[in-house]
C-alpha atoms as a PDB file:
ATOM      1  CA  UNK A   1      18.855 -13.753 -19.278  1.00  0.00           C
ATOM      2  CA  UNK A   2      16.346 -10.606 -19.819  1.00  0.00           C
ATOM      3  CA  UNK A   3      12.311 -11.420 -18.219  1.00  0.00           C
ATOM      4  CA  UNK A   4      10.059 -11.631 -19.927  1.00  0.00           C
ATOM      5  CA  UNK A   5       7.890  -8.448 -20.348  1.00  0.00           C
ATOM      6  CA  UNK A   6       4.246  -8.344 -18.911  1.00  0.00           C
ATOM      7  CA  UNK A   7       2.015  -7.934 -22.268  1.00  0.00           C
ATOM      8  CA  UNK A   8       1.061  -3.985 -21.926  1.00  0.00           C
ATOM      9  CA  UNK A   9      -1.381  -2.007 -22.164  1.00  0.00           C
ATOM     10  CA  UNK A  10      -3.681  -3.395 -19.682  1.00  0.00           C
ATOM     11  CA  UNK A  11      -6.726  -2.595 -22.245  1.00  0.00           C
ATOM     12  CA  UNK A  12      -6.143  -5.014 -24.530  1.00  0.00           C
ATOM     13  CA  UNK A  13      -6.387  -7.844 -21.672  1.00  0.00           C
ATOM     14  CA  UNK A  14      -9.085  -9.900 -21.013  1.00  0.00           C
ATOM     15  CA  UNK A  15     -10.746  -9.296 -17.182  1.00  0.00           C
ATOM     16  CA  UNK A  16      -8.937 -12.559 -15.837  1.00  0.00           C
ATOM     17  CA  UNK A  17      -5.376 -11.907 -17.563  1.00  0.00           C
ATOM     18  CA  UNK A  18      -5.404  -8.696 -15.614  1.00  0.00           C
ATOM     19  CA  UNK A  19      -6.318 -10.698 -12.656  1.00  0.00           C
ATOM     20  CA  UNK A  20      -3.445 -12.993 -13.222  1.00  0.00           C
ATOM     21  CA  UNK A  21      -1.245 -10.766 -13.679  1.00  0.00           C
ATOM     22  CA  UNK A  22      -2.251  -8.458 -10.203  1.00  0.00           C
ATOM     23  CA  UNK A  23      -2.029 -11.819  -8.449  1.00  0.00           C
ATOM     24  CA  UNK A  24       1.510 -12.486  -9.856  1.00  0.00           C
ATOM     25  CA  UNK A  25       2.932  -9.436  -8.854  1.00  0.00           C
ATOM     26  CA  UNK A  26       1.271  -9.116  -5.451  1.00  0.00           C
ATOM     27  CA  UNK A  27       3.365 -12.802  -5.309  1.00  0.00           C
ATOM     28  CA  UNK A  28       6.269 -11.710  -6.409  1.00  0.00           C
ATOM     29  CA  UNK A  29       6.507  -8.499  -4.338  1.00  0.00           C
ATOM     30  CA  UNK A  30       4.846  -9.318  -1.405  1.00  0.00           C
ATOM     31  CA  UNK A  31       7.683  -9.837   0.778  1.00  0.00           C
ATOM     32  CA  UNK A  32       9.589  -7.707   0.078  1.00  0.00           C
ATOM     33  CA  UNK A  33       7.069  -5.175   0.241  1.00  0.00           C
ATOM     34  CA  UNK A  34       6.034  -6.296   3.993  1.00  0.00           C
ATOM     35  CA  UNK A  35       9.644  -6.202   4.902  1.00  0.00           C
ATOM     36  CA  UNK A  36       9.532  -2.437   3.479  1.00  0.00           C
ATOM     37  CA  UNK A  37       6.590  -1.578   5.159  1.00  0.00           C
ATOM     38  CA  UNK A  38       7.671  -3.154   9.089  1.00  0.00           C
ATOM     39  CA  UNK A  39      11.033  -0.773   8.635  1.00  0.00           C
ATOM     40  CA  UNK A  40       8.333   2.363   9.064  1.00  0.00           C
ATOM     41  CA  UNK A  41       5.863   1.515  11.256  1.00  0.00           C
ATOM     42  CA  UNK A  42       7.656  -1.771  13.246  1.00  0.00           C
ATOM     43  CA  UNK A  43       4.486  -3.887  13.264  1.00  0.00           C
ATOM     44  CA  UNK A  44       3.429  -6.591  11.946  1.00  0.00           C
ATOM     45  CA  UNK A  45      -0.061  -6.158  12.621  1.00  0.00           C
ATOM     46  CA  UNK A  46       0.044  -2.465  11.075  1.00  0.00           C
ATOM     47  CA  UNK A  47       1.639  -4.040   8.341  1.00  0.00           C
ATOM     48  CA  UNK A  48      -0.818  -6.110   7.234  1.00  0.00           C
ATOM     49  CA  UNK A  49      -3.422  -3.165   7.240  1.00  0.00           C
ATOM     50  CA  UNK A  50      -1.267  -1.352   5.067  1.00  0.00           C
ATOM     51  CA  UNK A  51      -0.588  -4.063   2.964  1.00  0.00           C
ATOM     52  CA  UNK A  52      -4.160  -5.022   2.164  1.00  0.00           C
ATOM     53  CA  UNK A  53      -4.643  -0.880   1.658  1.00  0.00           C
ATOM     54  CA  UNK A  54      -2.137  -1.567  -0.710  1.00  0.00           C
ATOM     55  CA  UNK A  55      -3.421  -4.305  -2.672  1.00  0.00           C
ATOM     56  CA  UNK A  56      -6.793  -2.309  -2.715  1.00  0.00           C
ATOM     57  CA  UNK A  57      -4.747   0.722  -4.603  1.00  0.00           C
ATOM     58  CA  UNK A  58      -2.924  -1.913  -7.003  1.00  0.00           C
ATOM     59  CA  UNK A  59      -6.533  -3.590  -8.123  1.00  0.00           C
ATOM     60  CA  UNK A  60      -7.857  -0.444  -8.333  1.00  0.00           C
ATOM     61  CA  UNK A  61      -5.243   1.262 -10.527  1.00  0.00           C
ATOM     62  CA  UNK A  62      -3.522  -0.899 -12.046  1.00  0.00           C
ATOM     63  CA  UNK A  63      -4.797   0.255 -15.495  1.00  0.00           C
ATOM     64  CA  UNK A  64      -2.878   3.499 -15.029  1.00  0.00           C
ATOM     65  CA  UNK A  65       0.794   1.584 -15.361  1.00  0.00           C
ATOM     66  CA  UNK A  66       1.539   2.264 -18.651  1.00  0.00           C
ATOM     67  CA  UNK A  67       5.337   0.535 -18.465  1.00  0.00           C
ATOM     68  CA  UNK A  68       5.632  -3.012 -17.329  1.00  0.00           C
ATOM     69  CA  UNK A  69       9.245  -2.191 -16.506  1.00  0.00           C
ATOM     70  CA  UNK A  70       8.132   0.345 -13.737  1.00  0.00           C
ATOM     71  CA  UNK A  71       6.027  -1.882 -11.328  1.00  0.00           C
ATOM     72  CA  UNK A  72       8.259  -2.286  -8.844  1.00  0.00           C
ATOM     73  CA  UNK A  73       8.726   1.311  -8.446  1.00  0.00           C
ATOM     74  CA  UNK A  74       4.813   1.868  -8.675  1.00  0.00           C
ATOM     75  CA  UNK A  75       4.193  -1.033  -5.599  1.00  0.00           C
ATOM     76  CA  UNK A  76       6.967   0.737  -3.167  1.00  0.00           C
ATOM     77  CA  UNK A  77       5.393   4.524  -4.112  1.00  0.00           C
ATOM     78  CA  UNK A  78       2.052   2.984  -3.111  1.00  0.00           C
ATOM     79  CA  UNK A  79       3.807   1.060  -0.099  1.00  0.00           C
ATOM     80  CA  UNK A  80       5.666   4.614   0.961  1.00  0.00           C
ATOM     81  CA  UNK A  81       2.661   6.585   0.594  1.00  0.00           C
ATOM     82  CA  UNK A  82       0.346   3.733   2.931  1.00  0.00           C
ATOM     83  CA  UNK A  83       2.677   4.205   5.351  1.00  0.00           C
ATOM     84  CA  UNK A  84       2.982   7.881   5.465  1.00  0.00           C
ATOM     85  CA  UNK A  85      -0.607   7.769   5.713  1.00  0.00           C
ATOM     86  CA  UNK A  86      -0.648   5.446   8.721  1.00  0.00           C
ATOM     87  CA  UNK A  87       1.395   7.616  10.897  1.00  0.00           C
ATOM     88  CA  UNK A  88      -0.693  10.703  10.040  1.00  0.00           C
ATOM     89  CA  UNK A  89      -3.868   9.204  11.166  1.00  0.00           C
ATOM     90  CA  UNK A  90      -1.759   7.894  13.936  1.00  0.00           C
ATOM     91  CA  UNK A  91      -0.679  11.313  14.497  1.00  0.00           C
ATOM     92  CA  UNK A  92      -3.703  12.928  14.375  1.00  0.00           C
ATOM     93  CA  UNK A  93      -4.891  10.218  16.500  1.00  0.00           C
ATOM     94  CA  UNK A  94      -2.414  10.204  19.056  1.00  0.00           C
ATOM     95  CA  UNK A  95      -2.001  14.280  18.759  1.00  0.00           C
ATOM     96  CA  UNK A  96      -5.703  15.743  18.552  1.00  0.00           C
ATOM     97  CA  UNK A  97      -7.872  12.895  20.059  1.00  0.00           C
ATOM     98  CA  UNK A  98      -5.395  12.787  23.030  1.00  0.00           C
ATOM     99  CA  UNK A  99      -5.576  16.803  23.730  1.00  0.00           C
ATOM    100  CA  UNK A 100      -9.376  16.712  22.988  1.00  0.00           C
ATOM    101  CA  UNK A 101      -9.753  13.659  25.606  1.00  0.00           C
ATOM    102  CA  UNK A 102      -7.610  15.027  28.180  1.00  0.00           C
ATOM    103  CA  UNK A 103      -9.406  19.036  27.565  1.00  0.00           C
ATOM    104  CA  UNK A 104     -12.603  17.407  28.505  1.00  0.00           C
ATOM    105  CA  UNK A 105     -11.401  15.285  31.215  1.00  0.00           C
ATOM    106  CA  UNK A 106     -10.154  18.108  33.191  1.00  0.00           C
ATOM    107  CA  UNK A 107     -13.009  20.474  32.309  1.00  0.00           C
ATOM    108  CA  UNK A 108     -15.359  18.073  34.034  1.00  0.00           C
ATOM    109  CA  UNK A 109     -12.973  18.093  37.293  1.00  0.00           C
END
């Protein structure tokens, strides 16, 4: 049995069928999106940061999708890319903030 496409494009929707449809997806996907996101980053807490960084990006762009058939892809590029930019801030956090707290620490000894 094929699904049933979402209707596309997104500008011939009303305000509140785009809603729906956001809403549907995120409900859909969400799991399996979490589950995605936990492999990377292996926590929970994280994840739900990410995920809600996610959501933000979906809401926000979700006009772009031009193919109804390609939203799964489009949700784990967005996922990927959250998560890659988790672990650079974490990097840079870890990394540079670290170095600059230690420098100081044992210039004032």
């Amino acid at each position: 049995m094929r699904e049933q496409q979402t209707e596309w494009p997104f500008q011939i929707c009303t305000k509140e069928q785009i809603e729906r449809m956001i809403e549907k997806i995120i409900t859909e996907n969400n799991k399996s999106l979490r589950f995605f996101a936990y492999r990377f980053v292996k926590d929970w807490e994280l994840v739900n940061d990410i995920m809600q960084e996610v959501y933000i990006k979906v809401f926000k762009n979700i006009e772009t999708l031009n193919d109804s058939s390609a939203i799964k892809s489009w949700l784990y590029s967005i996922t990927a890319n959250q998560r890659k930019d988790y672990l650079r801030t974490k990097y840079f956090r870890t990394t540079f903030l670290t170095d600059d707290f230690e420098g100081r620490l044992n210039s004032k000894l």
